[in-house]
Protein backbone atom coordinates (compact mmCIF):
# COMPACT_ATOMS: atom_id res chain seq x y z
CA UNK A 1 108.93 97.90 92.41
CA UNK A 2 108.00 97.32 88.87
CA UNK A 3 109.95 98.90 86.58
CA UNK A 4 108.65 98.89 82.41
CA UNK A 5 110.88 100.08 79.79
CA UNK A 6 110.28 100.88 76.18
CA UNK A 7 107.06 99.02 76.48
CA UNK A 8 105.33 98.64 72.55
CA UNK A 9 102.52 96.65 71.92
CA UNK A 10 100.63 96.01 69.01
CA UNK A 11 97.35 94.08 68.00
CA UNK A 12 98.19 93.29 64.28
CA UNK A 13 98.72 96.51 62.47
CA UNK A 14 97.37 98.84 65.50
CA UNK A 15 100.00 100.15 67.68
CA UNK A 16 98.00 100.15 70.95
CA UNK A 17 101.12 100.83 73.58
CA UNK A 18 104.41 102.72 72.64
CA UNK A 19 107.27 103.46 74.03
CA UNK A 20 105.83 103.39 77.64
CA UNK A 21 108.38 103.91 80.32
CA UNK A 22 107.59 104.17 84.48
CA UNK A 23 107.85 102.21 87.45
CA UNK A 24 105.74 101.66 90.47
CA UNK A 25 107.01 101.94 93.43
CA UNK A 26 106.23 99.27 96.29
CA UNK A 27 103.74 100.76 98.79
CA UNK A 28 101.88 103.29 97.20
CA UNK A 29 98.91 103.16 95.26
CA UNK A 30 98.22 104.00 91.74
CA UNK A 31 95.57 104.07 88.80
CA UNK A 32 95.30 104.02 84.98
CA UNK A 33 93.17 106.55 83.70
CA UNK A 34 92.27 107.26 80.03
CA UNK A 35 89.30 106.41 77.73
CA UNK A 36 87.81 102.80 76.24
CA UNK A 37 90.77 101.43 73.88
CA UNK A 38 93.61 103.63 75.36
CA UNK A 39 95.43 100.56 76.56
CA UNK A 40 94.92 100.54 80.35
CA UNK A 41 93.84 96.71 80.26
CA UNK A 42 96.59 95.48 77.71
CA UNK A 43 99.05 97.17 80.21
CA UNK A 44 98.02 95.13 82.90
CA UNK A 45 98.05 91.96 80.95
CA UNK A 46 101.45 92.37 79.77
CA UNK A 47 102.57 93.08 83.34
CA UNK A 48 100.89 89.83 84.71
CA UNK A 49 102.76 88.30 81.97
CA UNK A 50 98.95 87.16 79.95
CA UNK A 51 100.18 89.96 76.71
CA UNK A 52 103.19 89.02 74.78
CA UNK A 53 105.08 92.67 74.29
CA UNK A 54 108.47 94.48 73.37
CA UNK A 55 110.36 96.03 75.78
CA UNK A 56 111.42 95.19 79.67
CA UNK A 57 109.26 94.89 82.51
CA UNK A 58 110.92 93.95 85.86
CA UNK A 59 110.04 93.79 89.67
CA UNK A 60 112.57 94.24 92.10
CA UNK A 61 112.60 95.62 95.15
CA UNK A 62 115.46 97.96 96.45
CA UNK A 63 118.36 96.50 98.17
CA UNK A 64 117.11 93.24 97.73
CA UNK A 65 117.47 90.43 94.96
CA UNK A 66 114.87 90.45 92.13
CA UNK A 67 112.19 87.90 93.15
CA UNK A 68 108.79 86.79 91.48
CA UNK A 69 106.41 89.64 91.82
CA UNK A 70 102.61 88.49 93.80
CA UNK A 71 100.38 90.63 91.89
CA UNK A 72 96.47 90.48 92.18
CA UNK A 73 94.27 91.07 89.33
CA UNK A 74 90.13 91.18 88.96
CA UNK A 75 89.59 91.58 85.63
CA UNK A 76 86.07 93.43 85.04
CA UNK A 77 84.26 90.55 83.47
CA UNK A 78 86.05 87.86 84.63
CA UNK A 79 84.80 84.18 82.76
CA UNK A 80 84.56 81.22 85.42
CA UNK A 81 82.71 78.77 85.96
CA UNK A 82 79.79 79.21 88.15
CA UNK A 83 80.66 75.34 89.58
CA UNK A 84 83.58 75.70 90.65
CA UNK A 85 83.92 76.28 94.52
């Protein structure tokens, strides 16, 4: 489960996430709607840890110890280099 709390974010001056607060709940499957610059991609980032934030986000999962979440990510125009195998 991933759990975020109070989640703000801000580039500079422009409050792009506040007070967010949900979880996700192992198992099921979910999606971020909402238009370009509504924050769907920052969220993301700050839950793979790439987006420096305020507020909690934790994985857990219930009855069991917290643990390092495995999360996989494809961002939509991802840079890499075309060598690489």
């Amino acid at each position: 489960m991933i759990q975020i709390k109070n989640l703000d974010f801000s580039y500079g001056s422009k409050e792009v996430l506040k007070g967010i607060n949900t979880q996700f709940v192992e198992g099921r499957i979910y999606g971020l709607l909402g238009p370009n610059g509504a924050g769907k991609s920052t969220l993301l980032k700050a839950v793979l840890g790439q987006r420096e934030y305020d507020g909690v986000i934790s994985f857990s999962v219930p009855g069991q110890r917290t643990r390092k979440a495995k999360i996989g990510y494809v961002p939509q125009s991802p840079a890499f280099d075309p060598g690489d195998p």
